[in-house]
PDB file of N, CA and C in Angstrom:
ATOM      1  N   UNK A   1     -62.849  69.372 302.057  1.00  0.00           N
ATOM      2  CA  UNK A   1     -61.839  69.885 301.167  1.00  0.00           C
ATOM      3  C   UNK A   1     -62.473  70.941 300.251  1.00  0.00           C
ATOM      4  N   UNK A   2     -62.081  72.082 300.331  1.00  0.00           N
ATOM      5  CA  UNK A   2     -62.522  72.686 298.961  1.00  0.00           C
ATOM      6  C   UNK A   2     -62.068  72.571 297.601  1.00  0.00           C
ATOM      7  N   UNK A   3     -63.309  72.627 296.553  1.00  0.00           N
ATOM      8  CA  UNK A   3     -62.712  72.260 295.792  1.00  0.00           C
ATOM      9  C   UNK A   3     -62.917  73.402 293.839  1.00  0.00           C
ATOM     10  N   UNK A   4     -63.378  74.966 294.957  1.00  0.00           N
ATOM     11  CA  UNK A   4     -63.751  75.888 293.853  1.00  0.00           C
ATOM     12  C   UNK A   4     -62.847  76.765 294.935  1.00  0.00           C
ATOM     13  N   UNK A   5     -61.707  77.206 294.796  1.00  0.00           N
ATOM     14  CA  UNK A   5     -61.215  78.112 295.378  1.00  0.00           C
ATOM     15  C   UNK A   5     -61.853  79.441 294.845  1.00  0.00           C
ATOM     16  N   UNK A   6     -62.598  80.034 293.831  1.00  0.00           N
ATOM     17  CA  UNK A   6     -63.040  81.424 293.144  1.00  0.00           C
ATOM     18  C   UNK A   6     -64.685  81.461 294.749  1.00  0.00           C
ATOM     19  N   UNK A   7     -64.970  80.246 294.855  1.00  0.00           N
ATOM     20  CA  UNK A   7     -66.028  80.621 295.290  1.00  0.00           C
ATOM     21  C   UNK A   7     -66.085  80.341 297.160  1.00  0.00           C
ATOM     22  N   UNK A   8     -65.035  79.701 297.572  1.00  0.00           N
ATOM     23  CA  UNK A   8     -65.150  78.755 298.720  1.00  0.00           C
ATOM     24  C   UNK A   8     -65.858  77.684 298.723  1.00  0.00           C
ATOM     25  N   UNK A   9     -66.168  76.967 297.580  1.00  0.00           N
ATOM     26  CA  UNK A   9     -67.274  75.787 298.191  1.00  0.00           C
ATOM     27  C   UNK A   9     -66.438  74.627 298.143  1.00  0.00           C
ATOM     28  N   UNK A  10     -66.896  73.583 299.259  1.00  0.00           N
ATOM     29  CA  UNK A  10     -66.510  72.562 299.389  1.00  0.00           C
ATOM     30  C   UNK A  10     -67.088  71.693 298.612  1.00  0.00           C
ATOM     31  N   UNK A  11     -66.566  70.352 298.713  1.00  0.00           N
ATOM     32  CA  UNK A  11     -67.003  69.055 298.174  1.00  0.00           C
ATOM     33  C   UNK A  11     -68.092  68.874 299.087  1.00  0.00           C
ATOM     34  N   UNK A  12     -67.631  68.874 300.056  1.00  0.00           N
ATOM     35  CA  UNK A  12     -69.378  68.496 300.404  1.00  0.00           C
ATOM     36  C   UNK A  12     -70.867  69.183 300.264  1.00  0.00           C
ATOM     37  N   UNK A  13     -70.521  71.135 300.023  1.00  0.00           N
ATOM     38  CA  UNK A  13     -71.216  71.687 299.213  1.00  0.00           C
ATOM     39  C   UNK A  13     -72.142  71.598 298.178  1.00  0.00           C
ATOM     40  N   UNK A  14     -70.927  70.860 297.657  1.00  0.00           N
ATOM     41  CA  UNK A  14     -71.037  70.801 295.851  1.00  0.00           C
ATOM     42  C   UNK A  14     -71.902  69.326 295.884  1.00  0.00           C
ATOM     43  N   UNK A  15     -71.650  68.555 296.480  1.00  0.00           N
ATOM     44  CA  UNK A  15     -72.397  67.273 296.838  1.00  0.00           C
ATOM     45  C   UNK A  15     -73.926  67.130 297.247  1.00  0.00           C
ATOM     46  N   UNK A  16     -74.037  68.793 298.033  1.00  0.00           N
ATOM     47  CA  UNK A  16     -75.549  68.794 298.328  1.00  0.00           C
ATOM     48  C   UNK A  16     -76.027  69.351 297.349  1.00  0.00           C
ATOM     49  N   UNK A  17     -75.384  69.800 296.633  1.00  0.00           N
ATOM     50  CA  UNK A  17     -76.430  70.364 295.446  1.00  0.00           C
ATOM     51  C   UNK A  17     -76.605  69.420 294.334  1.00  0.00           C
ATOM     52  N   UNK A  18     -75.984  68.311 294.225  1.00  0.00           N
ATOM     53  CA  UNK A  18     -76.039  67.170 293.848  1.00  0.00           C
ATOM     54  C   UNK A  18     -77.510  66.604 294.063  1.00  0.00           C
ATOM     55  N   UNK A  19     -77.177  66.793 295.061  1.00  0.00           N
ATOM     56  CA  UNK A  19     -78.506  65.522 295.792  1.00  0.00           C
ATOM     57  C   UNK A  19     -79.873  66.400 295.605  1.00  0.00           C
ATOM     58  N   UNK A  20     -79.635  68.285 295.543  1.00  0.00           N
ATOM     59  CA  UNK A  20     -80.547  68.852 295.936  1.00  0.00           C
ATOM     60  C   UNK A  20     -81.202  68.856 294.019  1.00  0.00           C
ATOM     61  N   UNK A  21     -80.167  68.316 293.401  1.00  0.00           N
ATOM     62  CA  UNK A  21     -80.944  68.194 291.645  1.00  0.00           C
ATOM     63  C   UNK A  21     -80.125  68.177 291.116  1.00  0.00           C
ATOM     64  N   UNK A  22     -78.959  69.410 291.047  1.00  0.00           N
ATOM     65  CA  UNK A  22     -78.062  69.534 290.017  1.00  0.00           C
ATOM     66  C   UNK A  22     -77.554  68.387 289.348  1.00  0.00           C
ATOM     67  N   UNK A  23     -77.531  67.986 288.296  1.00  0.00           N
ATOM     68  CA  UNK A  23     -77.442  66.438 287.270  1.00  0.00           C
ATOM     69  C   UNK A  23     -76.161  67.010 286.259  1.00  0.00           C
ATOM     70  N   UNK A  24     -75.690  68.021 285.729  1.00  0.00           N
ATOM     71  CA  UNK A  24     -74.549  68.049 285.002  1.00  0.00           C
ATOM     72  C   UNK A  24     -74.037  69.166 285.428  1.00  0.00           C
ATOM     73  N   UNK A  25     -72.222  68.738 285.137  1.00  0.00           N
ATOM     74  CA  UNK A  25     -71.742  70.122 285.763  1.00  0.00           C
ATOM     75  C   UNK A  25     -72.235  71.526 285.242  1.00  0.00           C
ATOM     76  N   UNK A  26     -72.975  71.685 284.360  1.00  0.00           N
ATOM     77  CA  UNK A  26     -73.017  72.809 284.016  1.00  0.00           C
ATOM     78  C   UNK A  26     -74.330  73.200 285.261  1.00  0.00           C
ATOM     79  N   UNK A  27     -75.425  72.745 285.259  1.00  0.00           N
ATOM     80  CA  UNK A  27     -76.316  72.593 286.513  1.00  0.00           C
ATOM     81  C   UNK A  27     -75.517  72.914 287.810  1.00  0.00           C
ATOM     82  N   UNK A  28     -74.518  72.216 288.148  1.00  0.00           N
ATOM     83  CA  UNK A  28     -73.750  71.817 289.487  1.00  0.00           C
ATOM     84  C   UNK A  28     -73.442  73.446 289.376  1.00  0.00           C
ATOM     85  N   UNK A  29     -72.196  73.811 287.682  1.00  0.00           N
ATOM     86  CA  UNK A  29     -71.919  75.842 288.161  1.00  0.00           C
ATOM     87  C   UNK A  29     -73.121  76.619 288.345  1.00  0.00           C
ATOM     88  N   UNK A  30     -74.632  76.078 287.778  1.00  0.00           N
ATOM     89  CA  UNK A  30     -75.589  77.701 287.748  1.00  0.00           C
ATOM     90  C   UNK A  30     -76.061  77.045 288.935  1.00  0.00           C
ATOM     91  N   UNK A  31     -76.564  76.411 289.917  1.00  0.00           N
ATOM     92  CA  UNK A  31     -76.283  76.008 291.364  1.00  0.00           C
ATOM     93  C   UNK A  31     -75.506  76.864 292.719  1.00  0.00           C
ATOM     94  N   UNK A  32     -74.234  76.682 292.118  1.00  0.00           N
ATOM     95  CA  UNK A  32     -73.255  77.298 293.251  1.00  0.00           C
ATOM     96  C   UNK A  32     -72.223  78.384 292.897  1.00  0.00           C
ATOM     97  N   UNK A  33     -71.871  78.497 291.406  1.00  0.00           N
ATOM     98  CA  UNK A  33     -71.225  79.537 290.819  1.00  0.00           C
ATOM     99  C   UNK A  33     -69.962  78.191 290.581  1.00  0.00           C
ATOM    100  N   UNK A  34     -70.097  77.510 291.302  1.00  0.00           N
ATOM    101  CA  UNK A  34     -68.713  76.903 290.984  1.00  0.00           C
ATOM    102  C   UNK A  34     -67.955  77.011 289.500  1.00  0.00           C
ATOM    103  N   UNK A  35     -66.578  76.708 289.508  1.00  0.00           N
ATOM    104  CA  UNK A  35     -66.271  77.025 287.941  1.00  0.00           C
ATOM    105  C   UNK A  35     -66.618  77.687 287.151  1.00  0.00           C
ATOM    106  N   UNK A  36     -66.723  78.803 287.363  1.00  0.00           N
ATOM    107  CA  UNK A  36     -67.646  80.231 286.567  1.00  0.00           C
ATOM    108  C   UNK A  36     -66.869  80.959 285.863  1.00  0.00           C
ATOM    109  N   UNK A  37     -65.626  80.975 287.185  1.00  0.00           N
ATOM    110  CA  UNK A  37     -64.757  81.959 287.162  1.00  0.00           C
ATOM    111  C   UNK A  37     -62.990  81.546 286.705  1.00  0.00           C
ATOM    112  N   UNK A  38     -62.570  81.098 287.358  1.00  0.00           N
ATOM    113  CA  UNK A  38     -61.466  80.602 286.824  1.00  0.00           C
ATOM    114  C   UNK A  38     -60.978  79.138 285.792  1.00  0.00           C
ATOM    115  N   UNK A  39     -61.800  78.303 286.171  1.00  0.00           N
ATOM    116  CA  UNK A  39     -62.614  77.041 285.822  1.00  0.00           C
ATOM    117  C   UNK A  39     -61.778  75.798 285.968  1.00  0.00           C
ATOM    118  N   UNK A  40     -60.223  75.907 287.003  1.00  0.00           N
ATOM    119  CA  UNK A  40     -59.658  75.017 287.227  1.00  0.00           C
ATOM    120  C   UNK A  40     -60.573  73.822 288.148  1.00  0.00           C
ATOM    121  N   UNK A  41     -61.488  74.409 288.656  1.00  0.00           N
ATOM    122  CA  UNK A  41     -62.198  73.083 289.103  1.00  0.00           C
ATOM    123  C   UNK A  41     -63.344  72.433 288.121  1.00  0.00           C
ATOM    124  N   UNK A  42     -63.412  72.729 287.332  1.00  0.00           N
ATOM    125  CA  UNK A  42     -64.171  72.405 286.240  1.00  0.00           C
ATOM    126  C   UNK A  42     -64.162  70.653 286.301  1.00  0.00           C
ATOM    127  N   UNK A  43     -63.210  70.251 286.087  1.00  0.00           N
ATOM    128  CA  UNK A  43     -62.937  68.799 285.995  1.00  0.00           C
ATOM    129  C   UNK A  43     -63.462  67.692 287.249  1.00  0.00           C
ATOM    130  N   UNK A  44     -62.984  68.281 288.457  1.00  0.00           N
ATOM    131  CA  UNK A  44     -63.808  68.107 289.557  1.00  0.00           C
ATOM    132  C   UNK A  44     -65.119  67.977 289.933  1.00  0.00           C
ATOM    133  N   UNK A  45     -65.498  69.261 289.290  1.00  0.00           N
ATOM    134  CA  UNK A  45     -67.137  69.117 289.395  1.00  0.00           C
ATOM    135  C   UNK A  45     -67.857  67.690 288.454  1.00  0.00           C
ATOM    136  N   UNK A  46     -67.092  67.840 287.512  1.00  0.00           N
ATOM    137  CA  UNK A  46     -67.534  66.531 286.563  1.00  0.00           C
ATOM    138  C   UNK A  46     -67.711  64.961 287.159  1.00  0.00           C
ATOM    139  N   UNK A  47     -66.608  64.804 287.802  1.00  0.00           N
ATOM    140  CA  UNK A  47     -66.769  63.929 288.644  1.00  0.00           C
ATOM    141  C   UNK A  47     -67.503  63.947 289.978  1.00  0.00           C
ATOM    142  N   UNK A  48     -67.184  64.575 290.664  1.00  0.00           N
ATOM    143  CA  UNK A  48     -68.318  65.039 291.904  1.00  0.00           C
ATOM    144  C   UNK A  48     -69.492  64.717 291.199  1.00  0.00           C
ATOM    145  N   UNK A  49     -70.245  65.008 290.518  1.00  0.00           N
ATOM    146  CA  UNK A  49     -71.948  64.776 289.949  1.00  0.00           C
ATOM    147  C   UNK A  49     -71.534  63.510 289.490  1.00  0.00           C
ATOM    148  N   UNK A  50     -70.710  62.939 288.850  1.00  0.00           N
ATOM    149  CA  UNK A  50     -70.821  61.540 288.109  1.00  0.00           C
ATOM    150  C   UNK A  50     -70.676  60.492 289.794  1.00  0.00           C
ATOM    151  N   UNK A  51     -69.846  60.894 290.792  1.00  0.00           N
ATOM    152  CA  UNK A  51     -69.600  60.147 291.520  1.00  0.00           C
ATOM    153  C   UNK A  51     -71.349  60.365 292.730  1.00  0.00           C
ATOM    154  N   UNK A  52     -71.336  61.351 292.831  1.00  0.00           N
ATOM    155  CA  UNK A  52     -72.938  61.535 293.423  1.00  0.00           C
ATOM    156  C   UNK A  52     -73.660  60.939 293.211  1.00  0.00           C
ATOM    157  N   UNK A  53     -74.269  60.780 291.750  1.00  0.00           N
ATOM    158  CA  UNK A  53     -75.300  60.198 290.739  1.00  0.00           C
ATOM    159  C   UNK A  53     -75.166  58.948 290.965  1.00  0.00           C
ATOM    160  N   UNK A  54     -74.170  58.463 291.165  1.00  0.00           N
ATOM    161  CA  UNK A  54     -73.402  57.090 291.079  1.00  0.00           C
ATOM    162  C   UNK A  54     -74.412  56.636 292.777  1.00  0.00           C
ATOM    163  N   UNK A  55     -73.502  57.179 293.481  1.00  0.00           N
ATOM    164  CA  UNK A  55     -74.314  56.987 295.077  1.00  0.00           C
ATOM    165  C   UNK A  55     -75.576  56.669 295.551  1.00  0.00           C
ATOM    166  N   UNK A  56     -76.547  57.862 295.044  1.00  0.00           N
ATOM    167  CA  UNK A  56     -77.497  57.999 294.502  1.00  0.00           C
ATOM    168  C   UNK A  56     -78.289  57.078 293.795  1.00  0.00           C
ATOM    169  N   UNK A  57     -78.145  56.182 293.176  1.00  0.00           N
ATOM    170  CA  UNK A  57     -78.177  55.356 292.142  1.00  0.00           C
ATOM    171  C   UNK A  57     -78.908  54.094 293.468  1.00  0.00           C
ATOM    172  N   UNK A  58     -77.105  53.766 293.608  1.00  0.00           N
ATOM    173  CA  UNK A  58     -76.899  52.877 294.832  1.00  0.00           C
ATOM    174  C   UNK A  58     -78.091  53.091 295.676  1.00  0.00           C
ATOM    175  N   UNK A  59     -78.010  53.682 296.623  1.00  0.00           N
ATOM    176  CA  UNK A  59     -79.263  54.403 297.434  1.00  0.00           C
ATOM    177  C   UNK A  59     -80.656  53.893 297.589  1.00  0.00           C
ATOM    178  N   UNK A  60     -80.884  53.837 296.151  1.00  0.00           N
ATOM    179  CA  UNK A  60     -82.568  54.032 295.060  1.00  0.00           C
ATOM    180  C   UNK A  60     -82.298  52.603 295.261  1.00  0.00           C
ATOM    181  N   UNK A  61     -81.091  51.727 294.612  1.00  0.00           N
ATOM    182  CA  UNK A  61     -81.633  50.362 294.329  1.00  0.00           C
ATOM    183  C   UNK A  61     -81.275  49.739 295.581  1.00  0.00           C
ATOM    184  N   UNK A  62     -80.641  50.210 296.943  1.00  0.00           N
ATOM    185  CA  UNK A  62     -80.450  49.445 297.994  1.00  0.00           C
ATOM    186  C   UNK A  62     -82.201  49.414 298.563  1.00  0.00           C
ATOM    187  N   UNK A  63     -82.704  50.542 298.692  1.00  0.00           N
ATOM    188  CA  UNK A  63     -84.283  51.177 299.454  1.00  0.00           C
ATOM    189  C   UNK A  63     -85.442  50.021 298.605  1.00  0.00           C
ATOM    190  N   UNK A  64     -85.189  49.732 297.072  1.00  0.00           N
ATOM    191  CA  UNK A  64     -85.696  49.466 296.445  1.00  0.00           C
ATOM    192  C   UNK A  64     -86.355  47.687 296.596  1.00  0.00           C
ATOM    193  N   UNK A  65     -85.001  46.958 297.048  1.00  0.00           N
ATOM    194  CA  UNK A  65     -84.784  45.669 297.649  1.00  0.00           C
ATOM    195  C   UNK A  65     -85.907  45.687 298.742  1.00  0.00           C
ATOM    196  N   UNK A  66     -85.959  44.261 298.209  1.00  0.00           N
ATOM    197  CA  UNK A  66     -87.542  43.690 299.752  1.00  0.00           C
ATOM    198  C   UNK A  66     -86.642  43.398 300.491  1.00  0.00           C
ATOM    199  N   UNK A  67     -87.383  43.334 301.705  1.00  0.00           N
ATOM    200  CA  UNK A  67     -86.474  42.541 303.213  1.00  0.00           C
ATOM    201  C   UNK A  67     -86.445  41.560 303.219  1.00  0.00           C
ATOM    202  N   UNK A  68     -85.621  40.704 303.594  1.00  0.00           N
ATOM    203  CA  UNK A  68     -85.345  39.683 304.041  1.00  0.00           C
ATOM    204  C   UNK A  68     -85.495  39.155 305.369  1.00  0.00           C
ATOM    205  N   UNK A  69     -86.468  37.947 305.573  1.00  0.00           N
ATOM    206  CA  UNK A  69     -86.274  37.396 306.830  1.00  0.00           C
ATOM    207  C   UNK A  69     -85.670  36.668 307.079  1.00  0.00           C
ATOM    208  N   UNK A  70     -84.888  36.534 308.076  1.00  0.00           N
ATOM    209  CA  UNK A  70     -84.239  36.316 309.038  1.00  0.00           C
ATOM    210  C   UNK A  70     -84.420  34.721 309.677  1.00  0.00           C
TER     211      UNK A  70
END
């Protein structure tokens, strides 16, 4: 889905730059330009990084867990 019509980038775009560092939307716009320009996706991006971070998070503390035998 896109979700910066000024720039074409998608959510999933905007998601790798997430992962690739970007930590607040303002990071997430000097990143991809997103919301630069018109800034109706502004709100979006906010969440996109909060919901990333969130994932992310998850991720770290699933890898983090010892194994279990069986």
């Amino acid at each position: 889905m896109i979700v910066c019509l000024c720039e074409a980038l998608s959510e999933r775009n905007l998601r790798r730059a997430v992962r690739d560092g970007a930590c607040s939307r303002y990071e997430l716009s000097q990143a991809t330009g997103a919301g630069r320009h018109c800034g109706n996706c502004r709100c979006d991006l906010k969440q996109i990084v909060q919901s990333e971070l969130a994932e992310m998070d998850a991720d770290a503390e699933a890898d983090a867990l010892p194994m279990v035998a069986k």
